[in-house]
Protein backbone atom coordinates (compact mmCIF):
# COMPACT_ATOMS: atom_id res chain seq x y z
CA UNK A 1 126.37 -0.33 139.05
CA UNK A 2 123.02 -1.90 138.95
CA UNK A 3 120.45 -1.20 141.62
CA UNK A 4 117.94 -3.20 142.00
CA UNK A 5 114.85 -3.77 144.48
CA UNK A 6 113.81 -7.11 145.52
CA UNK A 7 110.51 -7.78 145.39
CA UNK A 8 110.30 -11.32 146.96
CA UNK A 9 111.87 -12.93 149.47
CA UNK A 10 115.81 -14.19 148.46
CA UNK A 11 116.18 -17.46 149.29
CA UNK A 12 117.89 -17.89 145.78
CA UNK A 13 120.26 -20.40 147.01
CA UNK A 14 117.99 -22.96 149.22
CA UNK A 15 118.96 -26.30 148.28
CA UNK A 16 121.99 -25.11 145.96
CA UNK A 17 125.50 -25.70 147.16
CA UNK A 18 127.50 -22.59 148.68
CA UNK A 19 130.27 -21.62 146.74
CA UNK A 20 133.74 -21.35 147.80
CA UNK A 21 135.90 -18.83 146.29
CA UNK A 22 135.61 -20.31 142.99
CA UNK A 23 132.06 -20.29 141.39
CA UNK A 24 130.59 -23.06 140.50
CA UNK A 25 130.61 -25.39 137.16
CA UNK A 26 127.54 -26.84 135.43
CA UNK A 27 128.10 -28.35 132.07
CA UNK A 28 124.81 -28.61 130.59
CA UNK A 29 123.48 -30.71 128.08
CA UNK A 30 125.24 -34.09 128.63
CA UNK A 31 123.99 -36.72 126.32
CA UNK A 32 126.30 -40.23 127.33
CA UNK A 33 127.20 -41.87 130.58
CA UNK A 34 130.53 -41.95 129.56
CA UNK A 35 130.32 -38.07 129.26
CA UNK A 36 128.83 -37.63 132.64
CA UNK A 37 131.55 -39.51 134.36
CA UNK A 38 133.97 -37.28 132.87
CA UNK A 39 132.69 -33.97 133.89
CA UNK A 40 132.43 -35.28 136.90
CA UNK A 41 136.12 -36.00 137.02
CA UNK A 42 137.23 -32.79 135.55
CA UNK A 43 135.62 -31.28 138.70
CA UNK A 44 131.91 -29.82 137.41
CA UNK A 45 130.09 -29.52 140.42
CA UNK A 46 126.47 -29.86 138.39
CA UNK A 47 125.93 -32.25 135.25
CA UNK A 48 122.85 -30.89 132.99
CA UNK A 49 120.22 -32.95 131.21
CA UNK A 50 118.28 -31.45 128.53
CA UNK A 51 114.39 -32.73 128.33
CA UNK A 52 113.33 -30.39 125.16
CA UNK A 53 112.77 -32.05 121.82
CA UNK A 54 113.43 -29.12 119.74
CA UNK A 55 117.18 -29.06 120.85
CA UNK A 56 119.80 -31.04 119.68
CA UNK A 57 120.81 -32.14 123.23
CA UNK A 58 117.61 -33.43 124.22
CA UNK A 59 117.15 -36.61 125.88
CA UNK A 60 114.01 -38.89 126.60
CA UNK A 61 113.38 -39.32 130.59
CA UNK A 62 114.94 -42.86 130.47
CA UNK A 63 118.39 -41.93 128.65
CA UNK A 64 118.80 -38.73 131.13
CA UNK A 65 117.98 -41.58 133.88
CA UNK A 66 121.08 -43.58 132.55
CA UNK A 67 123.48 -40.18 132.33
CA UNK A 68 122.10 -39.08 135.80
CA UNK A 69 123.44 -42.47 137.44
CA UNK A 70 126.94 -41.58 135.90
CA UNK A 71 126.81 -38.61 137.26
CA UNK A 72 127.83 -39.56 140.96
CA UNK A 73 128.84 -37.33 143.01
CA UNK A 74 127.29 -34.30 140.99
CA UNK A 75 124.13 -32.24 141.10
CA UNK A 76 122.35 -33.19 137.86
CA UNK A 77 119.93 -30.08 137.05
CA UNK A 78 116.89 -31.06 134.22
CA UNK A 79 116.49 -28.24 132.03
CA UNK A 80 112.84 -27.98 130.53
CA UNK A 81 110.78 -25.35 128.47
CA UNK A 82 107.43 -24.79 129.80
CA UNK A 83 106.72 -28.34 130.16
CA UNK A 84 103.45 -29.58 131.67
CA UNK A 85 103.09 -31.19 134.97
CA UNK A 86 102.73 -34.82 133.32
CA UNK A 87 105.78 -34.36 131.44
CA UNK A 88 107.91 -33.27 134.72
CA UNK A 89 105.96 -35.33 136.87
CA UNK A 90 107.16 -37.94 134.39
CA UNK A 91 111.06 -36.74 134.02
CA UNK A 92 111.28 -36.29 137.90
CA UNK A 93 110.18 -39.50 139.00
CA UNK A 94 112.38 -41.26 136.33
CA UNK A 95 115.31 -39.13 136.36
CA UNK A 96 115.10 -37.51 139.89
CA UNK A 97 117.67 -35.05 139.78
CA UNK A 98 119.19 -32.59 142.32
CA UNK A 99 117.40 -29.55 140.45
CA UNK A 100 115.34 -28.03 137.75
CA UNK A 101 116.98 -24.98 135.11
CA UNK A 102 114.01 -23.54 134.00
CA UNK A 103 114.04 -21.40 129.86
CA UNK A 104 110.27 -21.00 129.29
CA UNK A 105 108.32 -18.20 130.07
CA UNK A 106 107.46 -19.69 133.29
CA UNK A 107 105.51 -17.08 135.39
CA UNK A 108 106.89 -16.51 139.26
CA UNK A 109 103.67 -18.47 140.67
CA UNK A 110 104.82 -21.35 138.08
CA UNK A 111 108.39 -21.56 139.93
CA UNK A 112 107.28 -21.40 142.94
CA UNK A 113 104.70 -24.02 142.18
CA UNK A 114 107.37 -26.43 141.11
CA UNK A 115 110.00 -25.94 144.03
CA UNK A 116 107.54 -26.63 145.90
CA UNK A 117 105.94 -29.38 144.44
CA UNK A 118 109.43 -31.48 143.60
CA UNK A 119 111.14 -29.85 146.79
CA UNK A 120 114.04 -29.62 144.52
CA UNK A 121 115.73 -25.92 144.23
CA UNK A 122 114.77 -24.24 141.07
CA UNK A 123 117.04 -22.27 138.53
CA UNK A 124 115.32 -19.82 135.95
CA UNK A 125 116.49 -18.41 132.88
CA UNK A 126 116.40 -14.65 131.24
CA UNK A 127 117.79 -13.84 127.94
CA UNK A 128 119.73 -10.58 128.64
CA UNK A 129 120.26 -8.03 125.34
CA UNK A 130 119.74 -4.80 127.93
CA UNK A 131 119.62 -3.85 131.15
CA UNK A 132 115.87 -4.44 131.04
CA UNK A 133 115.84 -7.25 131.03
CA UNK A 134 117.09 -7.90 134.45
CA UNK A 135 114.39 -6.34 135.93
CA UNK A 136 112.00 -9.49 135.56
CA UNK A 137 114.26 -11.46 138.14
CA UNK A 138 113.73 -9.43 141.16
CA UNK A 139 109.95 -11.04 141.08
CA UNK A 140 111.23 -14.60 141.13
CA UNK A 141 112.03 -16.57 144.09
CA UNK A 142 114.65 -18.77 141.88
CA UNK A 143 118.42 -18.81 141.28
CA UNK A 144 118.90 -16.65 137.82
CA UNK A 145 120.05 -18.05 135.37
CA UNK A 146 121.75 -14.78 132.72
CA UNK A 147 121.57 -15.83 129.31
CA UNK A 148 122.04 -14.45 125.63
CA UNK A 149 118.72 -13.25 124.43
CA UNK A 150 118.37 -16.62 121.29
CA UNK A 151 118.48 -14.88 117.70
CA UNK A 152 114.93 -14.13 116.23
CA UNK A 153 112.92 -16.76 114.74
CA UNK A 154 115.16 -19.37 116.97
CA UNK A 155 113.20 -22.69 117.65
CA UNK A 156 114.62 -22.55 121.14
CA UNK A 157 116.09 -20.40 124.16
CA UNK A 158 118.90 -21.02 124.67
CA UNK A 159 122.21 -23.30 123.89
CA UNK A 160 123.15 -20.97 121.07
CA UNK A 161 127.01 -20.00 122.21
CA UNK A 162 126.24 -16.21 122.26
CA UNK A 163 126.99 -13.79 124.90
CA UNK A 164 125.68 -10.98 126.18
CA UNK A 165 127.28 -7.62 127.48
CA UNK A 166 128.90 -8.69 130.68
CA UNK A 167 128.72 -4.76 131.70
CA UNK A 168 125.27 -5.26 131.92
CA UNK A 169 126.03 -6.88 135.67
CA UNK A 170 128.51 -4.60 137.05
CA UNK A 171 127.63 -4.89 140.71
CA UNK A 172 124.57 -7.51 140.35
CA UNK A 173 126.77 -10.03 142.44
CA UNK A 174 126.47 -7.55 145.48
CA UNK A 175 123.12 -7.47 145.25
CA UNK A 176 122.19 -11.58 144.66
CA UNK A 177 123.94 -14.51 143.44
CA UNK A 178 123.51 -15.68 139.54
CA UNK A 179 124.36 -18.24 137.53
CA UNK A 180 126.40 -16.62 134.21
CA UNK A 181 125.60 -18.61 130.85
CA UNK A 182 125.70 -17.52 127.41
CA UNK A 183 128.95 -17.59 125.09
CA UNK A 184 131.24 -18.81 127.67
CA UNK A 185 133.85 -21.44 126.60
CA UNK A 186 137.64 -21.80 127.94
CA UNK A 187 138.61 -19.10 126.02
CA UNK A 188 137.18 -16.60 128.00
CA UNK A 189 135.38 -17.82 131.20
CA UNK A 190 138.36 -16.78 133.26
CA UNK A 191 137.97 -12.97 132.04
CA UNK A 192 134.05 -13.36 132.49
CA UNK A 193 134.51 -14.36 136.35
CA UNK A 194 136.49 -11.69 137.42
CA UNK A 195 134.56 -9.21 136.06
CA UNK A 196 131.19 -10.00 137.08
CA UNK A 197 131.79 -12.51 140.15
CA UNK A 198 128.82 -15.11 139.41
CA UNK A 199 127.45 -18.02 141.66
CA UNK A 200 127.62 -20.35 139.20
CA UNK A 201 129.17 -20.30 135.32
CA UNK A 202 126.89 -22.51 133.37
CA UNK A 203 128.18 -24.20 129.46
CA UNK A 204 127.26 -26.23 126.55
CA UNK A 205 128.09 -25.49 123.39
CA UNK A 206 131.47 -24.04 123.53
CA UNK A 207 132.94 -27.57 125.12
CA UNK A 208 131.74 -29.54 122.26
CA UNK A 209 133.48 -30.50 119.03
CA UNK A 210 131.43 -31.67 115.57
CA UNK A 211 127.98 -31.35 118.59
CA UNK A 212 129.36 -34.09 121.08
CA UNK A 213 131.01 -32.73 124.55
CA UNK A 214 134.67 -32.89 124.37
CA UNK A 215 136.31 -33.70 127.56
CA UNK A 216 139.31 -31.88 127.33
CA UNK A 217 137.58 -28.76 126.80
CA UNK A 218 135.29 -29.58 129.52
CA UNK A 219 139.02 -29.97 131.88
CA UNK A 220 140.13 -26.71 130.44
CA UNK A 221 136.46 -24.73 131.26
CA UNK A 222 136.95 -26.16 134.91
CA UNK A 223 140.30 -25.35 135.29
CA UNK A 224 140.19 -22.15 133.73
CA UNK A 225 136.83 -21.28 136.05
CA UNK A 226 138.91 -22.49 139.16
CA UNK A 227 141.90 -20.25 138.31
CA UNK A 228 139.78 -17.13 138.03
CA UNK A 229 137.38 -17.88 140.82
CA UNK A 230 140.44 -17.91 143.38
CA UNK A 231 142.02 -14.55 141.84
CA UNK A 232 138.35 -13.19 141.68
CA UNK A 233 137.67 -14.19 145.93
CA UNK A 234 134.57 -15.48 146.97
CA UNK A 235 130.90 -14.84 144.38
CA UNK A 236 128.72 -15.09 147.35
């Protein structure tokens, strides 16, 4: 069991969508319209865009523009890496999507700053190896985002398909609501949601086939999630 002491305010999910029983879905790292419409069918609740050269998802501000418009009836989160303010003043005013995911080292002013300054609700991510390194959240007013820690000497922070130690959060969903990334795939999302009862389950890499997303994965994640989610009872 995990105690923790919050240190800010929680208003974690202002501006995110309540979940039901079942947590909910963002597939991260869409690259094609045609993509984004199917996610959207298969049921993900949130569509992501990656804006981050080094990673093989990345798009430019005017692609993610064209997979945000597919992405009707979706939240589409832009995930960035310590970007400047002309580079997200840039992607949000082209792109303008529901929400920012946010896998720099970002300091809690920084989030802040931006939430406030987009009015969009902010996500941020911490690679998790120990139970140290949950501690950092409890200073951010943000929805957390639990990711593996990236391999040393990796040229980014995350989108590598590892996991973490799921024991690690025994309890955390008591105490706020998370988004669980890292590793997951259709294989074993089911198994990660009712043990650890997350917000939100957050994917990339284990839905793809030869780097591309592969719908039918993506239906078999949702499914899978939705199953789990309504054995599991309500993350929030």
């Amino acid at each position: 069991m995990i105690a923790m002491v919050n240190t800010v305010p929680i208003k974690l999910l202002h501006g995110w969508p309540s979940a039901q029983r079942s947590p909910l879905v963002k597939i991260c790292g869409i690259t094609e319209p045609r993509l984004a419409e199917g996610t959207v069918a298969a049921g993900a609740q949130m569509v992501g865009v990656v804006h981050f050269p080094p990673s093989p998802r990345h798009l430019e501000a005017e692609a993610a523009r064209e997979v945000a418009a597919a992405a009707r009836g979706a939240i589409v989160v832009a995930l960035t890496v310590d970007a400047s303010d002309d580079v997200l003043d840039r992607l949000m005013e082209t792109v303008r999507p529901g929400g920012l995911q946010l896998h720099g080292k970002e300091t809690p002013a920084r989030v802040a700053e931006l939430a406030e300054r987009y009015g969009v609700p902010v996500a941020k991510a911490f690679g998790v190896a120990s139970a140290e390194d949950l501690h950092a959240m409890a200073h951010y007013c943000a929805l957390p985002v639990l990711d593996a820690k990236p391999p040393k000497n990796a040229d980014r922070p995350g989108g590598h398909g590892g996991a973490f130690d799921w024991s690690l959060l025994d309890g955390l969903s008591e105490t706020r609501p998370f988004m669980l990334s890292g590793g997951l795939g259709p294989d074993n999302v089911a198994e990660a949601v009712r043990r650890v009862r997350p917000y939100a389950v957050d994917v990339s890499s284990k839905v793809e086939t030869g780097g591309i997303k592969d719908l039918p994965k993506i239906e078999a994640f949702v499914s899978a999630t939705r199953r789990a989610g309504g054995a599991a009872g309500p993350s929030d």
